[in-house]
C-alpha atoms as a PDB file:
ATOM      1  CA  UNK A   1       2.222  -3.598   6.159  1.00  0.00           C
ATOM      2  CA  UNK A   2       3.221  -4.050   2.657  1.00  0.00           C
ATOM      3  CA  UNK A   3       5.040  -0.178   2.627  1.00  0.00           C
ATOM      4  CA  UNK A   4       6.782  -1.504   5.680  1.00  0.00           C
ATOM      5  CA  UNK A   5       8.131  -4.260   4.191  1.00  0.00           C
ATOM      6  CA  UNK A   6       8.950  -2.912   0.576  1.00  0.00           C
ATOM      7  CA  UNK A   7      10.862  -0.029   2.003  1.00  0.00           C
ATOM      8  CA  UNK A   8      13.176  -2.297   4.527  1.00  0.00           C
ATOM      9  CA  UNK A   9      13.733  -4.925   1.521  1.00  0.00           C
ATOM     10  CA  UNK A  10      14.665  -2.136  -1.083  1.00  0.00           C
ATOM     11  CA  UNK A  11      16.933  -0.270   1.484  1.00  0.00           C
ATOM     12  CA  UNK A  12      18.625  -3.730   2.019  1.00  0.00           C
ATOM     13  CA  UNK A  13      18.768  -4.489  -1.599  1.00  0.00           C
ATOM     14  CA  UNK A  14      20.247  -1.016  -1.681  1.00  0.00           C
ATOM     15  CA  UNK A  15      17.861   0.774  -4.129  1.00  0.00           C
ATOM     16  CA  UNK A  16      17.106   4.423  -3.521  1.00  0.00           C
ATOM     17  CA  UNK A  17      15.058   6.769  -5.272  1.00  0.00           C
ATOM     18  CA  UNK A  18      11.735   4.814  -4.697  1.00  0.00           C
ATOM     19  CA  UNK A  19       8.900   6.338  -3.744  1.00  0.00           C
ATOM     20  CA  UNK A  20       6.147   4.339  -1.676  1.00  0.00           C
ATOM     21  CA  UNK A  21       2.682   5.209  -1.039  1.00  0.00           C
ATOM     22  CA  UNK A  22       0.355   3.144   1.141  1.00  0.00           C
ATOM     23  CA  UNK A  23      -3.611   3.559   0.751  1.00  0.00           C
ATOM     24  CA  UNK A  24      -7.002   1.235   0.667  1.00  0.00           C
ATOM     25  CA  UNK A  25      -9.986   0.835  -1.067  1.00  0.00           C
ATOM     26  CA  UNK A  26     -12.201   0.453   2.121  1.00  0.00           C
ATOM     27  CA  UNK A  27     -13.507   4.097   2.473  1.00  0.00           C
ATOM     28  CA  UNK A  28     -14.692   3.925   6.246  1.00  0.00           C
ATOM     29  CA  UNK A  29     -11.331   3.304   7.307  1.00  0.00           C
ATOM     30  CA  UNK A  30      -9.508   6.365   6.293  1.00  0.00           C
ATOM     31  CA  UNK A  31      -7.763   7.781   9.835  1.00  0.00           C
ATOM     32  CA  UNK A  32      -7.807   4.605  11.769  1.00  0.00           C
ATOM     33  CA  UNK A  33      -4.716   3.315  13.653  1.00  0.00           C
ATOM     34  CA  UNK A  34      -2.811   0.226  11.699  1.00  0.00           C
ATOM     35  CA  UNK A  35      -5.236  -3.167  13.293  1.00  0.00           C
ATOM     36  CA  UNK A  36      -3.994  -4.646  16.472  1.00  0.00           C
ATOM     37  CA  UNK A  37      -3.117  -8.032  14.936  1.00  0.00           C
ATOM     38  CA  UNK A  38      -0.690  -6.571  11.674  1.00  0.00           C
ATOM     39  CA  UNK A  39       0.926  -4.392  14.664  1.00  0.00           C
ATOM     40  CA  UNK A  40       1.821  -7.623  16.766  1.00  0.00           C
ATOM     41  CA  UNK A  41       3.260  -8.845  13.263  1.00  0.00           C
ATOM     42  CA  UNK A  42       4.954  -5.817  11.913  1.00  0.00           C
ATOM     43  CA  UNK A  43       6.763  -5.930  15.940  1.00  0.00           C
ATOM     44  CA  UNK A  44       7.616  -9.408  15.487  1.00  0.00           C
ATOM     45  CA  UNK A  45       9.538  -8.776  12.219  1.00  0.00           C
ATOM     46  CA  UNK A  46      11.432  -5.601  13.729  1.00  0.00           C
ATOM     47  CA  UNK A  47       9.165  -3.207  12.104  1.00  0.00           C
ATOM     48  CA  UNK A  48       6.768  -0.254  13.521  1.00  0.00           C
ATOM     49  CA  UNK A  49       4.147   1.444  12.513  1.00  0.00           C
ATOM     50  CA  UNK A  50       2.422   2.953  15.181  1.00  0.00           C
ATOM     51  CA  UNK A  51       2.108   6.160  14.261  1.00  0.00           C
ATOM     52  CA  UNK A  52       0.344   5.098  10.491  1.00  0.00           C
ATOM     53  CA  UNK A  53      -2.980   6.454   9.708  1.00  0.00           C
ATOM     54  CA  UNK A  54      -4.987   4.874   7.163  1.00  0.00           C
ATOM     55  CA  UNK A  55      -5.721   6.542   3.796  1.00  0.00           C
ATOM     56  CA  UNK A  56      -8.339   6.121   1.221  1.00  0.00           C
ATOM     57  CA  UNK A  57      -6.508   5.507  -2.389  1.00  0.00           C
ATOM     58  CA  UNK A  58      -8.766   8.070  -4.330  1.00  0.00           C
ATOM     59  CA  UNK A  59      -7.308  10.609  -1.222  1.00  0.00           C
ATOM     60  CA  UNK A  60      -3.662  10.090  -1.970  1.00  0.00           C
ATOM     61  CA  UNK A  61      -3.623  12.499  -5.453  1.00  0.00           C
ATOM     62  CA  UNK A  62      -2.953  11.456  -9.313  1.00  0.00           C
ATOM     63  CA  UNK A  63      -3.039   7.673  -9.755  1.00  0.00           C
ATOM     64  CA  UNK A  64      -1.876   8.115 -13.205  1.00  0.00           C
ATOM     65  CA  UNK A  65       1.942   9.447 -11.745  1.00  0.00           C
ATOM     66  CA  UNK A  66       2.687   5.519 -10.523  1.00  0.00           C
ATOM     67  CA  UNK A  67       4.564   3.574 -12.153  1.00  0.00           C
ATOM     68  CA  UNK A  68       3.331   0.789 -10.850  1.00  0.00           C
ATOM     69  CA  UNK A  69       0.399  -0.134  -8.366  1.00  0.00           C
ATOM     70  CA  UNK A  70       0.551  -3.330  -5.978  1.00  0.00           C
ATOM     71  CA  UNK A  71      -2.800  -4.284  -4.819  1.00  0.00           C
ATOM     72  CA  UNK A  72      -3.077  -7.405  -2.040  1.00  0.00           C
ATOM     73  CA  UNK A  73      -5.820  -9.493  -4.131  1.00  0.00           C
ATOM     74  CA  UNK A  74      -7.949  -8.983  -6.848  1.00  0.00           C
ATOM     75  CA  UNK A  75     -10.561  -7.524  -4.683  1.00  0.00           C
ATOM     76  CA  UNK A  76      -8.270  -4.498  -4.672  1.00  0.00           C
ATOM     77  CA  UNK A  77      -7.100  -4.161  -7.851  1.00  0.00           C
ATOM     78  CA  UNK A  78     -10.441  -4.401  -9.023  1.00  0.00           C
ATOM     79  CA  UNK A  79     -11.510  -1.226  -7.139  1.00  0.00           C
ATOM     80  CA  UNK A  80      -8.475   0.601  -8.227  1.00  0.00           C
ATOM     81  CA  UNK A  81      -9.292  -0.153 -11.510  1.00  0.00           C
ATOM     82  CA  UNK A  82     -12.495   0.854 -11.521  1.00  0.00           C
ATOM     83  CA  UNK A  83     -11.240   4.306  -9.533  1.00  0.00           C
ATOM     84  CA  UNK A  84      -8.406   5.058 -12.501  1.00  0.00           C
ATOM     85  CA  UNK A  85      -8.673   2.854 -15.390  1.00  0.00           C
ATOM     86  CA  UNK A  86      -5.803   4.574 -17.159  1.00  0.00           C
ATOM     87  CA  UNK A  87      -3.162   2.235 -14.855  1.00  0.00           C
ATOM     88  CA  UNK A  88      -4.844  -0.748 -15.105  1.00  0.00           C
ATOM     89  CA  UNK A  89      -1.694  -2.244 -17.076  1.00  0.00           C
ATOM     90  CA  UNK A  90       0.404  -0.978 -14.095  1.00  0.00           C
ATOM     91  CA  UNK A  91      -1.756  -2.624 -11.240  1.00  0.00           C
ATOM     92  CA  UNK A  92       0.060  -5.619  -9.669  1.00  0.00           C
ATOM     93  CA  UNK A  93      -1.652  -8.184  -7.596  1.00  0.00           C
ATOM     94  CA  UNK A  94       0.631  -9.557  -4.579  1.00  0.00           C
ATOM     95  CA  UNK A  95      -1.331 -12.180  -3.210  1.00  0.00           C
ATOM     96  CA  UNK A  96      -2.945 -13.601  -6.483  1.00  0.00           C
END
Protein backbone atom coordinates (compact mmCIF):
# COMPACT_ATOMS: atom_id res chain seq x y z
CA UNK A 1 0.00 0.00 0.00
CA UNK A 2 2.55 2.44 1.00
CA UNK A 3 4.45 2.10 -2.81
CA UNK A 4 0.98 2.81 -4.07
CA UNK A 5 0.57 5.76 -2.40
CA UNK A 6 4.20 7.28 -2.51
CA UNK A 7 4.34 6.86 -6.23
CA UNK A 8 0.74 8.67 -6.97
CA UNK A 9 1.75 11.57 -4.35
CA UNK A 10 5.31 12.09 -5.92
CA UNK A 11 3.91 11.95 -9.55
CA UNK A 12 1.39 14.65 -8.35
CA UNK A 13 3.97 16.61 -6.56
CA UNK A 14 5.74 16.20 -9.88
CA UNK A 15 9.04 14.52 -8.78
CA UNK A 16 10.60 11.99 -11.12
CA UNK A 17 13.57 10.02 -10.88
CA UNK A 18 12.43 8.08 -7.69
CA UNK A 19 12.81 4.76 -7.40
CA UNK A 20 10.34 2.66 -5.08
CA UNK A 21 10.70 -0.72 -3.82
CA UNK A 22 8.05 -2.50 -1.76
CA UNK A 23 9.08 -5.64 0.50
CA UNK A 24 8.30 -7.20 4.23
CA UNK A 25 9.89 -8.64 6.96
CA UNK A 26 7.30 -11.52 7.40
CA UNK A 27 9.13 -14.37 5.50
CA UNK A 28 6.04 -16.78 4.95
CA UNK A 29 4.42 -14.30 2.96
CA UNK A 30 6.70 -13.86 0.07
CA UNK A 31 4.30 -14.61 -3.29
CA UNK A 32 0.98 -13.98 -1.75
CA UNK A 33 -1.66 -11.73 -3.41
CA UNK A 34 -1.93 -8.01 -1.67
CA UNK A 35 -4.80 -9.00 1.60
CA UNK A 36 -8.40 -8.66 0.71
CA UNK A 37 -9.06 -5.78 3.13
CA UNK A 38 -5.85 -3.20 1.83
CA UNK A 39 -7.35 -4.17 -1.79
CA UNK A 40 -10.96 -2.85 -0.84
CA UNK A 41 -8.88 0.30 0.44
CA UNK A 42 -6.32 0.79 -2.22
CA UNK A 43 -9.95 0.59 -4.72
CA UNK A 44 -11.56 3.06 -2.63
CA UNK A 45 -8.73 5.62 -3.04
CA UNK A 46 -8.50 5.02 -6.98
CA UNK A 47 -5.58 2.81 -6.68
CA UNK A 48 -4.87 -1.02 -7.83
CA UNK A 49 -2.80 -3.44 -7.06
CA UNK A 50 -3.99 -6.60 -8.06
CA UNK A 51 -1.45 -7.94 -9.78
CA UNK A 52 1.32 -7.28 -6.57
CA UNK A 53 3.11 -10.19 -5.22
CA UNK A 54 4.62 -9.98 -1.95
CA UNK A 55 8.41 -9.93 -1.44
CA UNK A 56 10.64 -10.73 1.40
CA UNK A 57 13.10 -7.52 2.05
CA UNK A 58 16.37 -9.67 2.33
CA UNK A 59 14.98 -10.98 -1.48
CA UNK A 60 14.88 -7.57 -3.06
CA UNK A 61 19.08 -7.21 -3.49
CA UNK A 62 21.65 -4.60 -1.74
CA UNK A 63 19.98 -2.74 1.14
CA UNK A 64 22.95 -0.61 1.39
CA UNK A 65 21.99 1.17 -2.40
CA UNK A 66 18.76 3.06 -0.54
CA UNK A 67 18.84 6.11 0.29
CA UNK A 68 16.40 5.88 2.51
CA UNK A 69 14.18 2.98 4.03
CA UNK A 70 10.45 3.59 5.30
CA UNK A 71 9.38 0.91 7.58
CA UNK A 72 5.41 0.99 8.92
CA UNK A 73 6.35 0.66 12.83
CA UNK A 74 9.15 -0.12 14.76
CA UNK A 75 8.45 -3.74 14.53
CA UNK A 76 9.80 -3.34 11.00
CA UNK A 77 12.49 -1.26 11.23
CA UNK A 78 13.74 -3.29 13.86
CA UNK A 79 14.01 -6.37 11.58
CA UNK A 80 15.54 -4.38 8.85
CA UNK A 81 17.96 -3.32 11.09
CA UNK A 82 18.90 -6.29 12.33
CA UNK A 83 18.96 -7.72 8.41
CA UNK A 84 21.50 -4.62 7.25
CA UNK A 85 22.74 -2.61 10.03
CA UNK A 86 24.80 -0.42 7.73
CA UNK A 87 21.30 1.78 6.92
CA UNK A 88 20.10 1.93 10.13
CA UNK A 89 20.55 5.91 10.00
CA UNK A 90 18.50 5.74 6.73
CA UNK A 91 15.49 3.62 8.15
CA UNK A 92 12.34 5.78 8.57
CA UNK A 93 9.44 4.76 10.65
CA UNK A 94 5.91 5.94 9.12
CA UNK A 95 3.59 5.04 11.65
CA UNK A 96 5.74 5.79 14.84
Amino acid sequence: MMQAILQHSLKKLGVNGVSIESAGTIKESTSQRINEHAALELRKRGFSLEQHMSRYVSNIGDLTVFSLVLCAGLEQATEVRALCPEIADRIQIVND
